[in-house]
Protein backbone atom coordinates (compact mmCIF):
# COMPACT_ATOMS: atom_id res chain seq x y z
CA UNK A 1 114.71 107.15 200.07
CA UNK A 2 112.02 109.90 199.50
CA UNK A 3 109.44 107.87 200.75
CA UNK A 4 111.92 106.91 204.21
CA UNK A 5 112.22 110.49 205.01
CA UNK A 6 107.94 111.53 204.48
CA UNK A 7 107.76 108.27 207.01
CA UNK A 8 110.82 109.57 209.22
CA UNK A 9 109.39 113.13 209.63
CA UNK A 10 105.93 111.17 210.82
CA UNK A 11 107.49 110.05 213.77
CA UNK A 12 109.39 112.90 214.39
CA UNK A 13 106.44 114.88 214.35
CA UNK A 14 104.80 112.21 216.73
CA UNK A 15 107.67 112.31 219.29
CA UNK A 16 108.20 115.61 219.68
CA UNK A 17 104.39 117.04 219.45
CA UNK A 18 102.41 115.10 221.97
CA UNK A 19 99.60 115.10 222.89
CA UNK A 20 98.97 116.17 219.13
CA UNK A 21 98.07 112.80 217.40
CA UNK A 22 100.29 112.73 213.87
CA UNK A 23 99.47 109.93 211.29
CA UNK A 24 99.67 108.93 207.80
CA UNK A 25 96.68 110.35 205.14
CA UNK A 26 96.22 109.30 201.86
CA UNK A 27 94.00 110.51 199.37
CA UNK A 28 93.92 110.47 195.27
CA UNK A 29 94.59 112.80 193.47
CA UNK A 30 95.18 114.01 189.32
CA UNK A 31 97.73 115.33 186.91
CA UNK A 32 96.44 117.70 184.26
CA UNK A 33 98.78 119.11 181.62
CA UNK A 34 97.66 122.65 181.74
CA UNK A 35 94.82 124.71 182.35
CA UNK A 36 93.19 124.53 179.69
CA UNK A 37 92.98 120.27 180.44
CA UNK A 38 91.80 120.86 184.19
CA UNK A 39 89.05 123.19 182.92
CA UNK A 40 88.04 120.76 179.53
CA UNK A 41 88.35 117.60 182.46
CA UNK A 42 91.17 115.83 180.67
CA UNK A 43 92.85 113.76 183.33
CA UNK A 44 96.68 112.63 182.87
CA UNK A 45 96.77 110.38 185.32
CA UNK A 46 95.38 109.65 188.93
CA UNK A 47 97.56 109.46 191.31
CA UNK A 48 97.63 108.51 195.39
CA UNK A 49 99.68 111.21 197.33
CA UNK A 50 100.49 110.71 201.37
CA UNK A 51 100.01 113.56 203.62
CA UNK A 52 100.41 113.96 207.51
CA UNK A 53 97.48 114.45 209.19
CA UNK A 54 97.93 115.98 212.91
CA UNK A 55 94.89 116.20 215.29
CA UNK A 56 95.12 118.48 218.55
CA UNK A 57 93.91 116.76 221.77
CA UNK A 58 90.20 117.21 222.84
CA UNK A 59 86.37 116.91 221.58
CA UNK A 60 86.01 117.16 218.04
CA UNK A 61 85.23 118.33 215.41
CA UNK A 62 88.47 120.36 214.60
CA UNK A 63 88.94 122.87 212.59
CA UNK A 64 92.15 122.46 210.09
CA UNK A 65 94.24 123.97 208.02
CA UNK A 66 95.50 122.44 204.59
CA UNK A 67 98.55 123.38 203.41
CA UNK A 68 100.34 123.65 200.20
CA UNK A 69 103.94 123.35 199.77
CA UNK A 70 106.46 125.47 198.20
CA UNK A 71 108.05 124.64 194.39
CA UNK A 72 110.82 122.84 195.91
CA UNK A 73 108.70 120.22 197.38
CA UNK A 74 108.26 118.28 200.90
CA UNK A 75 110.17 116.35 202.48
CA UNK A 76 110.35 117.35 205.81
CA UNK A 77 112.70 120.59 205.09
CA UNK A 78 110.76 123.53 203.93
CA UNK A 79 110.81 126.34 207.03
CA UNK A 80 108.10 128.22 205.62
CA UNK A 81 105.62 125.29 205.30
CA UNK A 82 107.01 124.06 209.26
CA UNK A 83 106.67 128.01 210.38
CA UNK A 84 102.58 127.59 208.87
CA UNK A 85 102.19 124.36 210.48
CA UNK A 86 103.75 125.27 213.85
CA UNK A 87 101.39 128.73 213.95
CA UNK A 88 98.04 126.50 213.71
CA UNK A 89 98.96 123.45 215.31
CA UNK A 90 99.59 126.50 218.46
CA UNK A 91 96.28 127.93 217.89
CA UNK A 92 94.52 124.68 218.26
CA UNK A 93 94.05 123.93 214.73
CA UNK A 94 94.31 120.07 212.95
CA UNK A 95 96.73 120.49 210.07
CA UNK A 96 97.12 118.35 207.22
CA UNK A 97 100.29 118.36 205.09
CA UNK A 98 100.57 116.24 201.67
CA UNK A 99 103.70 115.69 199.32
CA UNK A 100 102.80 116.68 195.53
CA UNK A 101 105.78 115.95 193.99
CA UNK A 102 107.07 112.72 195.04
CA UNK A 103 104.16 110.53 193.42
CA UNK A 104 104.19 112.11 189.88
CA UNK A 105 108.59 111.75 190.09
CA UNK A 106 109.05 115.39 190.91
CA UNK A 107 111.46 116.94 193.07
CA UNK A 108 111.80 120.40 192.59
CA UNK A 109 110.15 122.29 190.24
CA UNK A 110 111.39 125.95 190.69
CA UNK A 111 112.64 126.11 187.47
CA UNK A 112 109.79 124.97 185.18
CA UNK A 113 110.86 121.52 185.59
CA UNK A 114 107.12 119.94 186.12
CA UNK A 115 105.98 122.11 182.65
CA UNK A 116 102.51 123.18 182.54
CA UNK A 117 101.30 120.35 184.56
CA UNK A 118 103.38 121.78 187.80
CA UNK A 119 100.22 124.28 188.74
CA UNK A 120 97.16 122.72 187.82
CA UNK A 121 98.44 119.26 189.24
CA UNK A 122 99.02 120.86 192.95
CA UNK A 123 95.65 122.86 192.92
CA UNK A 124 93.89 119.90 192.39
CA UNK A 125 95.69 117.91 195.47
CA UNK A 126 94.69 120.84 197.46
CA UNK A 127 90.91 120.31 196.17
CA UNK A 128 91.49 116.56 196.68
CA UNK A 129 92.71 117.15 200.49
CA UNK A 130 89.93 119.68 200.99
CA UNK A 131 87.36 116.48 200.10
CA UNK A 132 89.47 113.69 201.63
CA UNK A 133 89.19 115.84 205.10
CA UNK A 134 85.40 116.76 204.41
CA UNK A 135 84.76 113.05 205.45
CA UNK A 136 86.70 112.55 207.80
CA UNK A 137 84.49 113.08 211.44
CA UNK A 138 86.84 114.76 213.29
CA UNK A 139 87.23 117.39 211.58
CA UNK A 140 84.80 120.53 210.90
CA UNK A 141 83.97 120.40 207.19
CA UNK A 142 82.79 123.58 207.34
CA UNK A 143 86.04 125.17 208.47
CA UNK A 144 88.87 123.48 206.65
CA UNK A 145 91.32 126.09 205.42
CA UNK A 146 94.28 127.06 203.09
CA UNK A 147 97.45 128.46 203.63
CA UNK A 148 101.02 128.11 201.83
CA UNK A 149 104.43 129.91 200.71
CA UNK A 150 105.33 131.23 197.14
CA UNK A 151 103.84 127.73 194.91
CA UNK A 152 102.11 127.18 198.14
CA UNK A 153 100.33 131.01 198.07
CA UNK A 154 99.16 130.54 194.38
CA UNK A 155 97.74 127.31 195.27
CA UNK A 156 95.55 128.80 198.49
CA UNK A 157 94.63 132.13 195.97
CA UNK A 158 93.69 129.51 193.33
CA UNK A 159 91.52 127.29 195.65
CA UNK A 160 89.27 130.94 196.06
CA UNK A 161 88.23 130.37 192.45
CA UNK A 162 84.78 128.74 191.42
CA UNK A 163 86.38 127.76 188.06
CA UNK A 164 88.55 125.20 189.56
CA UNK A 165 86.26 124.10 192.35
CA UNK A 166 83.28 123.34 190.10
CA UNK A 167 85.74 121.29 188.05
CA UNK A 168 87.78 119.07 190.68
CA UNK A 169 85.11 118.90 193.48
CA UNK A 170 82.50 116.62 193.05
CA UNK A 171 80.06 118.02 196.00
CA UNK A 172 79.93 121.37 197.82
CA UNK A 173 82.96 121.28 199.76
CA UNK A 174 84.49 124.57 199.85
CA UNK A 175 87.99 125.87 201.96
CA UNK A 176 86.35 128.44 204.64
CA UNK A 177 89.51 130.94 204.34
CA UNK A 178 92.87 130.92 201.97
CA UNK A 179 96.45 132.98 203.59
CA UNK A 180 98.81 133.08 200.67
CA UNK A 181 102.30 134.10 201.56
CA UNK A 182 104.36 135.93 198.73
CA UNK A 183 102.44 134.20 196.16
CA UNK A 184 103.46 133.41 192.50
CA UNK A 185 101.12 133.14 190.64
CA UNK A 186 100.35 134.29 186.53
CA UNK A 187 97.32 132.84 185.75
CA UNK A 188 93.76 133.42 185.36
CA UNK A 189 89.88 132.65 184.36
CA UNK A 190 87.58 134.05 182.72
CA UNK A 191 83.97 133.31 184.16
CA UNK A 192 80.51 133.79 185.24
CA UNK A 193 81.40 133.22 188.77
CA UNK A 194 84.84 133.73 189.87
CA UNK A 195 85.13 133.48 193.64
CA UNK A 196 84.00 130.01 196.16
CA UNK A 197 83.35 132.68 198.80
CA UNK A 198 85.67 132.20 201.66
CA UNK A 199 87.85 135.43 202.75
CA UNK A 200 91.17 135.96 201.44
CA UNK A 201 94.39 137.51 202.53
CA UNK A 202 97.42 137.85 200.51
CA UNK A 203 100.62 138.96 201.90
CA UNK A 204 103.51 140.88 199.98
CA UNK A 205 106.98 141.60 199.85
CA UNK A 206 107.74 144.61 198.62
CA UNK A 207 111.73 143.65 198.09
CA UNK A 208 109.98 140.53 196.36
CA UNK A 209 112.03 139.92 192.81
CA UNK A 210 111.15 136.14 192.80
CA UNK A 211 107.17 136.65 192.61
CA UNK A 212 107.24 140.61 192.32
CA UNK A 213 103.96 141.88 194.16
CA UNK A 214 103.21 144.05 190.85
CA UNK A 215 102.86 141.28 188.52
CA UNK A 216 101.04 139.05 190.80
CA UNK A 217 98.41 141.91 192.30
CA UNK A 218 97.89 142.81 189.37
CA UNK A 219 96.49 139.41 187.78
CA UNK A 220 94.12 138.89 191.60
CA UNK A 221 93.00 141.92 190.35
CA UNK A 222 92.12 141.39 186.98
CA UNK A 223 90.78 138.32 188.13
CA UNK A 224 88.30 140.39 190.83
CA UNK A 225 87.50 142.77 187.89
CA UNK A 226 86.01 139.50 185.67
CA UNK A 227 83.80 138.73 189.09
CA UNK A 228 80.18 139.49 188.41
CA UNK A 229 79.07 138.04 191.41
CA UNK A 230 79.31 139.99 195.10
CA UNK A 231 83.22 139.70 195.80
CA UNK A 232 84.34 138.10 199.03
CA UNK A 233 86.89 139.95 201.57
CA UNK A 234 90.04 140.15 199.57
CA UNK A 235 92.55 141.96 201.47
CA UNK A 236 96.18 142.53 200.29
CA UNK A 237 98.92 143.26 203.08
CA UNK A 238 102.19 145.05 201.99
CA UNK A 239 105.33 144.47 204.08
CA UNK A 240 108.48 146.64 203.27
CA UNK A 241 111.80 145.48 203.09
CA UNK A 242 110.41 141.89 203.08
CA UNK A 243 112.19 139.77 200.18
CA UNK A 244 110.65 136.11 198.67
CA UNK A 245 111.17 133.40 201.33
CA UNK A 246 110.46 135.41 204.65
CA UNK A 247 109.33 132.54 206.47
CA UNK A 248 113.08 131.25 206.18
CA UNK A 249 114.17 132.48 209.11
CA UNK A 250 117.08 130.75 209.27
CA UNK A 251 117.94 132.18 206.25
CA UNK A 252 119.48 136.19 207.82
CA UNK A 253 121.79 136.99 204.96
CA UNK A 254 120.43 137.52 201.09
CA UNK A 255 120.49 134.30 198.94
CA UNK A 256 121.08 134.64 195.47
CA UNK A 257 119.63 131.94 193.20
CA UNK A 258 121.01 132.04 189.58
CA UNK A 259 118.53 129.49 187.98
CA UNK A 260 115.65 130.74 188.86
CA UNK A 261 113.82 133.24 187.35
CA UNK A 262 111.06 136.12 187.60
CA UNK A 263 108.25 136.69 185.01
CA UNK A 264 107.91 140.22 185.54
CA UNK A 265 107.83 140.87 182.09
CA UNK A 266 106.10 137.80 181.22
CA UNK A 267 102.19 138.42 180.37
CA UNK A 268 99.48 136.94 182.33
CA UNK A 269 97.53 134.35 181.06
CA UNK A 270 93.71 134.27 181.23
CA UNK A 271 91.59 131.33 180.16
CA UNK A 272 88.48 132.02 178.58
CA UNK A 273 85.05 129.84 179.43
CA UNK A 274 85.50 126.84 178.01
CA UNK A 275 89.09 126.66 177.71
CA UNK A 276 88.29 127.93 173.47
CA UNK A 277 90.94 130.68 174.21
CA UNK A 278 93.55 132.55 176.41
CA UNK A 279 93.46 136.30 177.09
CA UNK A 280 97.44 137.82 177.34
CA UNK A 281 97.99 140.81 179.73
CA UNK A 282 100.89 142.51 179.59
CA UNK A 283 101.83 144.99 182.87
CA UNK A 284 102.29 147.35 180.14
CA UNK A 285 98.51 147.41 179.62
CA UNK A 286 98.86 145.57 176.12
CA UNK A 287 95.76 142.62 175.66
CA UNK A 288 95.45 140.02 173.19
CA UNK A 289 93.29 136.86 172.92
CA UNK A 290 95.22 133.76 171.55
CA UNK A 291 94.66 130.01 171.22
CA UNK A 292 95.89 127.91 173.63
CA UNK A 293 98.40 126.13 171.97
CA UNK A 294 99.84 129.58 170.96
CA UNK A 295 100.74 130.43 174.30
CA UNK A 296 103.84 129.12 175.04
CA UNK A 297 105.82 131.30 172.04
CA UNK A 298 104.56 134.44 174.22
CA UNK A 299 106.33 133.27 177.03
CA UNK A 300 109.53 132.49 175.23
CA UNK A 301 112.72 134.34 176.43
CA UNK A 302 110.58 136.77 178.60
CA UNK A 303 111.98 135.63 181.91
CA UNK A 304 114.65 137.51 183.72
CA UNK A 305 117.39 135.20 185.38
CA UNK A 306 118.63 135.64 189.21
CA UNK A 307 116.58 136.30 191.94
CA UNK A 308 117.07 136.07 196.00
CA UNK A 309 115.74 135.24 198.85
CA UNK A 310 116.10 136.01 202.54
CA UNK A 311 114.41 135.43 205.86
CA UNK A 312 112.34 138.25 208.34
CA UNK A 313 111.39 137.24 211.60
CA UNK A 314 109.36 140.38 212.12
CA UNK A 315 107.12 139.99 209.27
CA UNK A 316 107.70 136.08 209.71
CA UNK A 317 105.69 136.79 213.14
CA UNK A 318 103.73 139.63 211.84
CA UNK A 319 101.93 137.27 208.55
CA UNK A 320 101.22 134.34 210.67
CA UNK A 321 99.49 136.50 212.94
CA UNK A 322 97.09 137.46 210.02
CA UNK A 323 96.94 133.94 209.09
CA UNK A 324 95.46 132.60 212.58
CA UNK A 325 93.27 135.83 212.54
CA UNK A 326 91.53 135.39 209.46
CA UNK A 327 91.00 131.88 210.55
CA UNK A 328 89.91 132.39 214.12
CA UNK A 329 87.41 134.76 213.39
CA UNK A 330 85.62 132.58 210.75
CA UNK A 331 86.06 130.00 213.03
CA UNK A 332 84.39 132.45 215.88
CA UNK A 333 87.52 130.86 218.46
C-alpha cells in the first residue's frame, strides 16, 4: 500500500504540474546504528530508496534542490515538505524528493521509534541523493541544494558538516547551500574540519517547544566553536510567535501532541575524532566526556512529554523567501 501511494503521488504530481517533467529516482543508500558507526564506516545494511525527481522545462543543466523529509515520513502528505517543493519548483528549480522510511520498515519515527539509527540513516540518503544527482546531466552538480522541516532541518544542518561528507561521499560532491526549517537536532562532532563550505540559514521559532531554538542554537554553535577552519555564512533567523510545524498551514489552531517529546533538558552529544568518545553538554554549562556505549543512561528519563504544533502563513511565506534567496544568489539567477 505504501509503495501504491509514493507511485500515486508520481502521477499526481505529473498531471497537475506540466510542463514540469516528474519521474521515478532511485538511488542506494545505508543504515548505520548510530553515530559513532557512520563515523567508524560500519554499514547495517544497504538499502535502495525511490525518490521523485521533477525537472522544470528548458535547457539544462538545472539547478535542484534535495529535500529531506520530516520524522513522520513521506508519503505524499507532509505540507511542509509540499510548501518547500512548491517554493523551488516556482523559482525554476529541479527538486528531488526521496522516501527514507519506507525501505528500512519505518513509518513514523517521532517518537524514537527508528532508535539511534533514525538520524544517521537519513543524513546519509541525503549524501546518497546529493551523488545520485551529481551524475545525472541535467542537472548542475555544482548547485544541488538542501532544504527540509524539523528531521528534515537537522538533516540539511548536518549535510554542512565535513565529518559526515568525508565519510558517506566517495568524491567531491558537496550541497552548494542547506535552509533548515525549525530544526531538531542534538548532535555533534568533534573535528579538524567541521564545515563542507556551502552557506547556511537556519530558521527559528521562538514559540518552538518541540525542537526549542535554545537547545538546538546552542549545539550549531558549539559545533562552529570546534571549527578551526574559516567558517562559512551561518546565519540564524528568529521568528516570534512562530510554533514547530509552521509550514502546516492548514494547521490554524494549536495541536497538542502527547507522545512526543522535547529534549530541552537532554544534553547534547558530541562525538570525538574517531568515534573513541562522546563529549555531553548540558544547557546548564555542565561537560563531560563519556564512552559511547555510556550514552544512552544520560539520556534516560530526561525528556519532557507534550508538545504542539501549529501553522503561520506569514512566516510560512516569510522562510521560503529566505530559502529561494540563499539559493538564487549562489546560483547568481
Amino acid at each position: 500500500m505504501r509503495a501504491w501511494r509514493f507511485w500515486g503521488l508520481l502521477f499526481l504530481l505529473s498531471a497537475f504540474t506540466q510542463p514540469v517533467l516528474a519521474e521515478p529516482f532511485e538511488f542506494t543508500s545505508r543504515t548505520y546504528g548510530g553515530f559513532p558507526q557512520l563515523l567508524r564506516g560500519e554499514v547495517q545494511a544497504e538499502v535502495t530508496l525511490k525518490a521523485i525527481l521533477e525537472i522544470p522545462p528548458g535547457p539544462g543543466p538545472h539547478a535542484a534542490l534535495v529535500v529531506a523529509h520530516s520524522c513522520a515520513g513521506w508519503g505524499g502528505i507532509g505540507h511542509g515538505e509540499k510548501m518547500i517543493l512548491d517554493a523551488a519548483r516556482e523559482a525554476g528549480y529541479a527538486t528531488l524528493i526521496h522516501d527514507s522510511f519506507g525501505p528500512r520498515g519505518w513509518k513514523n519515527v517521532c517518537s524514537g521509534e527508528a532508535g539511534t539509527a533514525g538520524n544517521p540513516s537519513v543524513i546519509a540518503d541525503a549524501f546518497a541523493a546529493l551523488e545520485a544527482l551529481s551524475k545525472d546531466p541535467r542537472i548542475k552538480k555544482d548547485a544541488i541544494f538542501i532544504a527540509g522541516a524539523s528531521m528534515g532541518g537537522m538533516t540539511a544542518w548536518f549535510a554542512a558538516l565535513e565529518p559526515l561528507r568525508q565519510r558517506l561521499v566517495t568524491g567531491g560532491a558537496r550541497f552548494a547551500g542547506h535552509s533548515a526549517f525549525y530544526p531538531a537536532g542534538g548532535n555533534g562532532f568533534i573535528a579538524d574540519k567541521v564545515f563542507t563550505g556551502g552557506p547556511v540559514v537556519v530558521m527559528f521559532g521562538l514559540d518552538d517547544d518541540w525542537t526549542p531554538p535554545k537547545r538546538v542554537r546552542l549545539m550549531m554553535e558549539r559545533q562552529m566553536a570546534f571549527a578551526k577552519e574559516p567558517q562559512p555564512e551561518i546565519r540564524f533567523v528568529d521568528y516570534a510567535g512562530a510554533r514547530h510545524g509552521w509550514l502546516n498551514v492548514q494547521m490554524q489552531d494549536v495541536k497538542f501532541l502527547p507522545k512526543a517529546s522535547s529534549q530541552l533538558n537532554c544534553p547534547l552529544i558530541f562525538t570525538g575524532q574517531g568515534a573513541a568518545f562522546s563529549r555531553l553538554i548540558w544547557a546548564d554549562g555542565r561537560e563531560m566526556d563519556v564512552a559511547p556505549t555510556d550514552v544512552r543512561k544520560y539520556m534516560a528519563d530526561c525528556a519532557i512529554p507534550g508538545v504542539t504544533m501549529q501553522g503561520h502563513v506569514d512566516v510560512t511565506r516569510k522562510s521560503l523567501d529566505e530559502m529561494i534567496a540563499l539559493m538564487n544568489r549562489v546560483d547568481r539567477k
